[in-house]
Protein backbone atom coordinates (compact mmCIF):
# COMPACT_ATOMS: atom_id res chain seq x y z
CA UNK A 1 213.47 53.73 214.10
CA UNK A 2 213.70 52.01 210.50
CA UNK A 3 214.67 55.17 209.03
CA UNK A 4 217.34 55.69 211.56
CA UNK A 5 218.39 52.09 211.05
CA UNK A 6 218.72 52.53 207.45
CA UNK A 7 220.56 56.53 207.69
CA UNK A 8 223.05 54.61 209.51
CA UNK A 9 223.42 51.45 207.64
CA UNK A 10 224.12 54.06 204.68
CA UNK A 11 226.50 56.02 206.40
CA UNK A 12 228.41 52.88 207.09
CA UNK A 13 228.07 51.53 203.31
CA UNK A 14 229.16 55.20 202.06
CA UNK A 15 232.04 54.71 204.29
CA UNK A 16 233.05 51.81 202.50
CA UNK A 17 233.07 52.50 199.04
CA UNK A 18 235.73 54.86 199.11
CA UNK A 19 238.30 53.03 201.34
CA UNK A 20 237.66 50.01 199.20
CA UNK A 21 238.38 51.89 195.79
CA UNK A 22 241.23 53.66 197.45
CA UNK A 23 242.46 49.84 198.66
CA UNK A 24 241.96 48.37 195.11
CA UNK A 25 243.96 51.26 193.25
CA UNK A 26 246.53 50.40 195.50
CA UNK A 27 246.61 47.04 195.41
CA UNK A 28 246.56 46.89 191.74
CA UNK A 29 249.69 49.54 191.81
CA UNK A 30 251.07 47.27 193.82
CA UNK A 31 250.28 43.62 191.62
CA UNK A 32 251.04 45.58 188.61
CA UNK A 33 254.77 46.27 189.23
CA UNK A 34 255.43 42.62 190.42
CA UNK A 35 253.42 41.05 187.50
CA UNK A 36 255.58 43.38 184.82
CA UNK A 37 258.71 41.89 186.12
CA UNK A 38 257.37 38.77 183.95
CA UNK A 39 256.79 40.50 180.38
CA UNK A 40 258.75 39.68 177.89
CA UNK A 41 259.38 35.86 179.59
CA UNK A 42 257.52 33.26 177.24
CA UNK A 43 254.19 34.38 176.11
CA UNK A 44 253.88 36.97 178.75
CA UNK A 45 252.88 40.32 177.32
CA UNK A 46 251.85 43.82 179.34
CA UNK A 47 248.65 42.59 178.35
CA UNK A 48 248.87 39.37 180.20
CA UNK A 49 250.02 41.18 182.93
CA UNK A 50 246.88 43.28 183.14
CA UNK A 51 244.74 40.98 182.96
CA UNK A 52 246.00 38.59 185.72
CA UNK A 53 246.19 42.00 187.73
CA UNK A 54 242.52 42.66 187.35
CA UNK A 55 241.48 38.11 187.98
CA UNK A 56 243.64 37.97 190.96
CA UNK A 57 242.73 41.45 192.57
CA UNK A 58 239.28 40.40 194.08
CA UNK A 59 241.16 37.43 195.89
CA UNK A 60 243.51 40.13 197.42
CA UNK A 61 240.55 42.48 198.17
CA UNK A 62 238.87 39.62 200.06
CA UNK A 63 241.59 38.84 202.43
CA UNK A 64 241.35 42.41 204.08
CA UNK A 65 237.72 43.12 203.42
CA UNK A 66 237.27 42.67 207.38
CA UNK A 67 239.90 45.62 207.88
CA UNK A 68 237.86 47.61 205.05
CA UNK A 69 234.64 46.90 207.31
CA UNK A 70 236.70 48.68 210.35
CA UNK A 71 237.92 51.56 208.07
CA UNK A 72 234.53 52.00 206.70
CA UNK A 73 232.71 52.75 209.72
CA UNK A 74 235.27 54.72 211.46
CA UNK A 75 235.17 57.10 208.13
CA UNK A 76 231.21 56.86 207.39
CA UNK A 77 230.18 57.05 210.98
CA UNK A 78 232.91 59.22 212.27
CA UNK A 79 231.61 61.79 209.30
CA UNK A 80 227.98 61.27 211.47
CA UNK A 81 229.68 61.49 214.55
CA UNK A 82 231.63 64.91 213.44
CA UNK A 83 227.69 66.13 212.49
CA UNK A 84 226.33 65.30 215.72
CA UNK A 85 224.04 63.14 213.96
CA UNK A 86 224.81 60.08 216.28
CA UNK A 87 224.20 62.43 219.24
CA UNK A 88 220.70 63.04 217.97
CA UNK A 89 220.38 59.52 217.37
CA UNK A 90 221.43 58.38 221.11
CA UNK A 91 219.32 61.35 222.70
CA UNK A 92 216.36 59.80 220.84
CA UNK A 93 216.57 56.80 223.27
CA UNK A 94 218.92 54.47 220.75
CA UNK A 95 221.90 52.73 222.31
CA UNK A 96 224.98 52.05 221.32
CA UNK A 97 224.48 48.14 221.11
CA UNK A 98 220.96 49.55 219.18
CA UNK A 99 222.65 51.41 216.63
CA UNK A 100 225.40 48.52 216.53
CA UNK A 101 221.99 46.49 214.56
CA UNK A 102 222.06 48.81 211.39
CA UNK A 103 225.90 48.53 211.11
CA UNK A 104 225.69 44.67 211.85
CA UNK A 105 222.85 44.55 208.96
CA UNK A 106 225.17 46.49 206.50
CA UNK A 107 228.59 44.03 207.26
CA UNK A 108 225.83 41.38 206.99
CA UNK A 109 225.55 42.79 203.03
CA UNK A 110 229.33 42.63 202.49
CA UNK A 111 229.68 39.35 204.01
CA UNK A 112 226.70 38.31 200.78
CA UNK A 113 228.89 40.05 198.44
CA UNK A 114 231.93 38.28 199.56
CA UNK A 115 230.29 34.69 199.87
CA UNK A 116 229.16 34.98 196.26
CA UNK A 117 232.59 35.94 195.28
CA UNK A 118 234.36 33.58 197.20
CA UNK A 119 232.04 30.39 195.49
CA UNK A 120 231.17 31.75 192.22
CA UNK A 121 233.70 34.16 191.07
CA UNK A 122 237.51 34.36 192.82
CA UNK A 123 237.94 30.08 191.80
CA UNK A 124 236.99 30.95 187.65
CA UNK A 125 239.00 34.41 187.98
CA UNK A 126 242.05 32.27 189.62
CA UNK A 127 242.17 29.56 187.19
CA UNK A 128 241.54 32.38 184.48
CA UNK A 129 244.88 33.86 185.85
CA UNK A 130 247.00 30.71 185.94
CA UNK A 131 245.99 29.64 182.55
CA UNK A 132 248.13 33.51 181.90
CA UNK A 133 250.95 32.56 184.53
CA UNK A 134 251.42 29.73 182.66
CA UNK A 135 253.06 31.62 179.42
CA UNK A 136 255.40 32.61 181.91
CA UNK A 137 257.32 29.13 182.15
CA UNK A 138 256.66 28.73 178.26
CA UNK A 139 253.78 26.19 179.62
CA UNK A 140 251.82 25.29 177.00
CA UNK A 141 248.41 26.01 177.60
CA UNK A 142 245.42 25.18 174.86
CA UNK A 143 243.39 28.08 174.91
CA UNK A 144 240.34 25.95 173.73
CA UNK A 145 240.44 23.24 175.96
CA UNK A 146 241.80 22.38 179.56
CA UNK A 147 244.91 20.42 179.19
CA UNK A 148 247.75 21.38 180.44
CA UNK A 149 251.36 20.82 178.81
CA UNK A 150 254.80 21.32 180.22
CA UNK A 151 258.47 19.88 179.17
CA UNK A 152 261.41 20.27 181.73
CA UNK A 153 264.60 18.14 179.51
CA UNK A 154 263.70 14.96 178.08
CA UNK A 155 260.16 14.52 180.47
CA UNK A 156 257.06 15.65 179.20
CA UNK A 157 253.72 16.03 181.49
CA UNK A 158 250.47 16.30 180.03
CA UNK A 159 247.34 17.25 182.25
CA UNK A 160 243.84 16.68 180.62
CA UNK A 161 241.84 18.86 183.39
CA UNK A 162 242.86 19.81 187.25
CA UNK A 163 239.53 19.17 189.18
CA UNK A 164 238.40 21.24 191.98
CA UNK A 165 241.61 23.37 191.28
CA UNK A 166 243.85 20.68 193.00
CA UNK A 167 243.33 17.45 191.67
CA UNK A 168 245.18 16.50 188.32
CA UNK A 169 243.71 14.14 186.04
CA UNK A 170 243.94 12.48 182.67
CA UNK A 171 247.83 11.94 183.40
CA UNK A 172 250.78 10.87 180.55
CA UNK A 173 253.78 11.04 181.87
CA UNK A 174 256.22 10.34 178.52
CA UNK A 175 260.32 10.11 178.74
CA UNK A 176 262.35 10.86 175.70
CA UNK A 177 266.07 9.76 174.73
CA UNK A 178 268.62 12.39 173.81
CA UNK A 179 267.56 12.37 170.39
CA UNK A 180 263.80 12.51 171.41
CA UNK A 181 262.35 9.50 170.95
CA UNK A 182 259.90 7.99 173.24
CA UNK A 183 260.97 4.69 175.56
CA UNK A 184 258.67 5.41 178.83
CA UNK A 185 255.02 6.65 178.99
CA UNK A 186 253.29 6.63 182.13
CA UNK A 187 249.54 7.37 182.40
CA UNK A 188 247.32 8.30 185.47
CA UNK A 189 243.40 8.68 186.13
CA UNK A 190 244.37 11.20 188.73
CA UNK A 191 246.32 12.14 191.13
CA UNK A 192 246.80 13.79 194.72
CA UNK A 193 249.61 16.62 194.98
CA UNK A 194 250.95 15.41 198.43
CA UNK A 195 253.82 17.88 197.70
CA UNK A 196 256.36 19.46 195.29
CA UNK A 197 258.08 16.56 194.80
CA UNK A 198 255.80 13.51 195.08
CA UNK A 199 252.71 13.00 193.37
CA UNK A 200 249.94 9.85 194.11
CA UNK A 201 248.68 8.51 190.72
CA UNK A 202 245.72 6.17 190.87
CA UNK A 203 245.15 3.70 188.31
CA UNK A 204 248.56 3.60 186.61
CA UNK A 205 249.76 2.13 183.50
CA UNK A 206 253.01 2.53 182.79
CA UNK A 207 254.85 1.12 179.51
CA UNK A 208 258.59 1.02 178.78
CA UNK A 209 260.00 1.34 175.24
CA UNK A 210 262.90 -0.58 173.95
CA UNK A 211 263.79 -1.02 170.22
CA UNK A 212 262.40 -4.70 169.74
CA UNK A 213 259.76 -4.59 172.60
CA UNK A 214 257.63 -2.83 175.22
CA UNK A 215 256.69 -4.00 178.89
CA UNK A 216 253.37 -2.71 180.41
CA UNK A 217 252.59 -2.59 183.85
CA UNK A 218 249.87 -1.97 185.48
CA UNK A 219 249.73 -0.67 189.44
CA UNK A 220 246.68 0.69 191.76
CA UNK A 221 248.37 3.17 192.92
CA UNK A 222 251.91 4.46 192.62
CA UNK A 223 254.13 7.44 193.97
CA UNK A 224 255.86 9.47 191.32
CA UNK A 225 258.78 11.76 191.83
CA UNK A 226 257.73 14.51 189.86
CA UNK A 227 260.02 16.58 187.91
CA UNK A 228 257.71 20.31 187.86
CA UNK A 229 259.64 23.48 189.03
CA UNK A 230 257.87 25.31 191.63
CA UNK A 231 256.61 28.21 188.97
CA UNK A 232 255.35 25.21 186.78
CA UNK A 233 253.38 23.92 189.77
CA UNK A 234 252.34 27.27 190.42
CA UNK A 235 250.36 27.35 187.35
CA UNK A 236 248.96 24.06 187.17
CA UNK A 237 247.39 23.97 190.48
CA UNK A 238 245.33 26.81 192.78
CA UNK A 239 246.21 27.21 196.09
CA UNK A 240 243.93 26.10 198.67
CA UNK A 241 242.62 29.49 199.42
CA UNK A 242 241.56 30.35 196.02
CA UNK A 243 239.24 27.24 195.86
CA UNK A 244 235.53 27.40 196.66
CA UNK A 245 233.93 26.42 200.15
CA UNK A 246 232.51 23.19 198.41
CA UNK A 247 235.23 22.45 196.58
CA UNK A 248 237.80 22.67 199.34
CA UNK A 249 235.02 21.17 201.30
CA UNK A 250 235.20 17.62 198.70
CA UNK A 251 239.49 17.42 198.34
CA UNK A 252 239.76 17.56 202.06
CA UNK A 253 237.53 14.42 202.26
CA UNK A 254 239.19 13.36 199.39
CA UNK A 255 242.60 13.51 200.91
CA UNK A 256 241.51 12.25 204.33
CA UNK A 257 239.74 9.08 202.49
CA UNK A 258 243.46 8.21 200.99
CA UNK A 259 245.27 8.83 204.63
CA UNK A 260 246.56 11.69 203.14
CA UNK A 261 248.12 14.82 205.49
CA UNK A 262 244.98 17.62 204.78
CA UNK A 263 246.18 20.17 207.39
CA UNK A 264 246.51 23.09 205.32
CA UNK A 265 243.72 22.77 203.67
CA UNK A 266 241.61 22.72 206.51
CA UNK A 267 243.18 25.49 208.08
CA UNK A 268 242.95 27.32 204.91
CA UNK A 269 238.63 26.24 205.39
CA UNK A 270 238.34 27.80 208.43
CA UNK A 271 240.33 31.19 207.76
CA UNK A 272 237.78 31.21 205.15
CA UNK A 273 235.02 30.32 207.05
CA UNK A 274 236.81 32.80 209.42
CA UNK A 275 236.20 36.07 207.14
CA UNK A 276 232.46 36.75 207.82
CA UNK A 277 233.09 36.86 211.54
CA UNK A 278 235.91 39.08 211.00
CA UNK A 279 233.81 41.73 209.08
CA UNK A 280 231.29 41.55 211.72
CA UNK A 281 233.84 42.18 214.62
CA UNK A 282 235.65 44.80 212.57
CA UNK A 283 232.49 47.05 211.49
CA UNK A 284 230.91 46.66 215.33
CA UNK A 285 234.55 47.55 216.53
CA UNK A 286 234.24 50.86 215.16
CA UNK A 287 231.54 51.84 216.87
CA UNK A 288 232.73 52.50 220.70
CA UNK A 289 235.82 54.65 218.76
CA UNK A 290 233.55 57.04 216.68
CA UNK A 291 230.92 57.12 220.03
CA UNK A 292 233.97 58.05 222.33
CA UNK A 293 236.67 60.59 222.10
CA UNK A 294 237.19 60.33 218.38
CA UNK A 295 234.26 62.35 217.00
CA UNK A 296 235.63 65.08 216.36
CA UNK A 297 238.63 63.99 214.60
CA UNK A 298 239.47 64.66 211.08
CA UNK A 299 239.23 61.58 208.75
CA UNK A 300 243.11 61.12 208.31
CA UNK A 301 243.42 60.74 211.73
CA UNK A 302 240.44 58.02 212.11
CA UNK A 303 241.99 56.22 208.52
CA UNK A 304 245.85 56.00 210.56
CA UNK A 305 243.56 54.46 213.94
CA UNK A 306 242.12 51.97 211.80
CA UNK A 307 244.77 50.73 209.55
CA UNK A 308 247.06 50.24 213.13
CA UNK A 309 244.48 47.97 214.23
CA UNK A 310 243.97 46.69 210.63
CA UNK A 311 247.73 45.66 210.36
CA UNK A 312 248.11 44.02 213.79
CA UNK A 313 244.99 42.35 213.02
CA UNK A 314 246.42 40.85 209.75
CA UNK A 315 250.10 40.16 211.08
CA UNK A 316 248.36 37.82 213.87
CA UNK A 317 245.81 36.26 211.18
CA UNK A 318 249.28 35.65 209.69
CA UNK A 319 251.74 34.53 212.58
CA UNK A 320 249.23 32.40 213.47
CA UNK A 321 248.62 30.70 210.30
CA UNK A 322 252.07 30.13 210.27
CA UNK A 323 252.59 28.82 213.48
CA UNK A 324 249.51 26.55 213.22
CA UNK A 325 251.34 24.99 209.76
CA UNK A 326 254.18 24.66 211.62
CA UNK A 327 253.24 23.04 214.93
CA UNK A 328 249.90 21.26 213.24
CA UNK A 329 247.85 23.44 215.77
CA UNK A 330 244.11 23.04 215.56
CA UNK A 331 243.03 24.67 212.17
CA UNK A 332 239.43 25.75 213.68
CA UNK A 333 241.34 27.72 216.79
CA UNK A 334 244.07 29.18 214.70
CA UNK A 335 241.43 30.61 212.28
CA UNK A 336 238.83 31.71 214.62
CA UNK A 337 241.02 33.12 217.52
CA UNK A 338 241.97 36.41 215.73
CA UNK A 339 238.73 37.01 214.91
CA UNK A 340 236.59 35.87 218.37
CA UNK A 341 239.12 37.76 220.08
CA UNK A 342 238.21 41.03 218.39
CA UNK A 343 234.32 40.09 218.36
CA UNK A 344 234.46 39.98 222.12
CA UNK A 345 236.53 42.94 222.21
CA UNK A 346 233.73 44.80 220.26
CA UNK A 347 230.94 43.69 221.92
CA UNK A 348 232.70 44.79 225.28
CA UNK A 349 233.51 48.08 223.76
CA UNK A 350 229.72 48.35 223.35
CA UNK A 351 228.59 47.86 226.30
CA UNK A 352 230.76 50.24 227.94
CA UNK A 353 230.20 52.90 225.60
CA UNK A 354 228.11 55.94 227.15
């Protein structure tokens, strides 16, 4: 039975491979042509453009790796199925919900794979990337350090490091006069980005400049209108769902612990958290199809089964992230449901496979 287990878990693997290089050629196709809009803007060379191409792709690859689980088996195991090899393997006394182990043991590789990636590597390739975006809006970025510089008229913003990709700190804030001298500078330990427009800075010490004098005060905590375009945001900040578990895990707390609104970010948790159980569903939902009337198919028509329920799967993962921003709905159900849904529709499938 082991050897079984493992001819199948390989046949599901070797199913993989190619629909995820076939996905990642044609996702970087894709990235490619938007990021070249951007050359020539700035600092922004083809090169740059490459290179955020290749950071951001693993991010992109993640989000549908559960609908790369589903394509995989229906391709590796429908190949089987074509062979008769999953007949043999069911008259030698193996079920369907038995041969659903092997396949459950492979997804349980990927979902490794994609933890690892998800702490370790997608947060350093992200902030890699915006550190590129950034020569974009002529940000000025030191390549040797972390700080952060950007100028938008007479206002000048410099960030000494963003923490946990969200958190800004090591603030000045300095104003300039028309002919560019300095009469306000405003200085932060950190800060919470409770949107676009308006920034919490903790442990502010603001000065204003005349031409005799200067006035210093010093405030707790303060709200400041902040003057950063949305592309300048864009690349000083990650969004939520390029962050780490842990480190999404800590600003959530941290905004909760300031009464601060942390609704996306805890949606954007669970749809994380929300990923392995997707891959699981996905690779067992393959089974019933390549068990039933689809084994002997060709592999085109197995890849155009999949990808329908791959898109409808990821327009609901999406309508109802959406929905759940826009009515607050519970970010654990709005994550989860997509994927318990299909879980239960597997499992079912299973058991009334023959």
């Amino acid at each position: 039975m082991r050897l079984i287990d493992r001819y199948v878990a390989r046949g599901f693997l070797l199913g993989v491979l190619p629909v995820f290089l076939l996905l990642a050629g044609l996702f970087s196709f894709l990235a490619l042509s938007q990021q070249l809009e951007d050359v020539g803007q700035g600092g922004f060379t083809t090169g740059s453009a490459l290179k955020v191409v290749i950071l951001t792709l693993p991010r992109q690859l993640l989000d549908i790796l559960p609908v790369i689980a589903l394509l995989g088996c229906l391709t590796g195991l429908g190949a089987m199925a074509n062979y008769r090899e999953l007949t043999a393997a069911r008259a030698a006394g193996l079920s369907p919900s038995r041969l659903a182990r092997p396949v459950a043991g492979a997804a349980l590789l990927l979902i490794l794979v994609a933890f690892l990636a998800q702490t370790y590597g997608i947060p350093h390739w992200e902030r890699m990337a915006l550190r590129l975006r950034a020569e974009v809006t002529q940000t000025d970025v030191d390549g040797t350090s972390t700080e952060f510089w950007t100028r938008t008229g007479g206002r000048l913003l410099r960030v000494g490091e963003v923490v946990m990709g969200r958190i800004p700190t090591d603030l000045e804030i300095y104003e300039l006069d028309d002919r560019d001298r300095l009469i306000g500078l405003i200085r932060a330990e950190r800060a919470d980005i409770v949107n676009r427009e308006e920034w919490l800075l903790y442990n502010v010490t603001e000065s204003e400049i005349g031409t005799q004098s200067a006035t210093t005060t010093v405030e707790d905590r303060r709200i400041w209108r902040s003057f950063l375009s949305e592309p300048q945001l864009e690349n000083l900040i990650q969004p939520a769902g390029t962050l780490s578990p842990g480190d999404l895990l800590h600003y959530i707390v941290s905004l909760e612990n300031n009464r601060l609104n942390s609704h996306q970010f805890r949606l954007a948790f669970w749809q994380m958290a929300s990923i392995p159980v997707g891959i699981i569903a996905m690779a067992l939902l393959g089974l019933p199809f390549v068990m039933g009337s689809l084994r002997s198919v060709s592999v085109g028509q197995r890849i155009a089964l999949g990808g329908g329920i791959g898109m409808a799967f990821y327009l609901s993962e999406q309508i109802i992230g959406h929905l759940s921003m826009l009515y607050e709905l519970n970010p654990f159900v709005a994550a989860m449901a997509p994927e318990l849904i299909l879980l239960s529709v597997a499992i079912r499938g299973l058991n009334r496979a023959r």
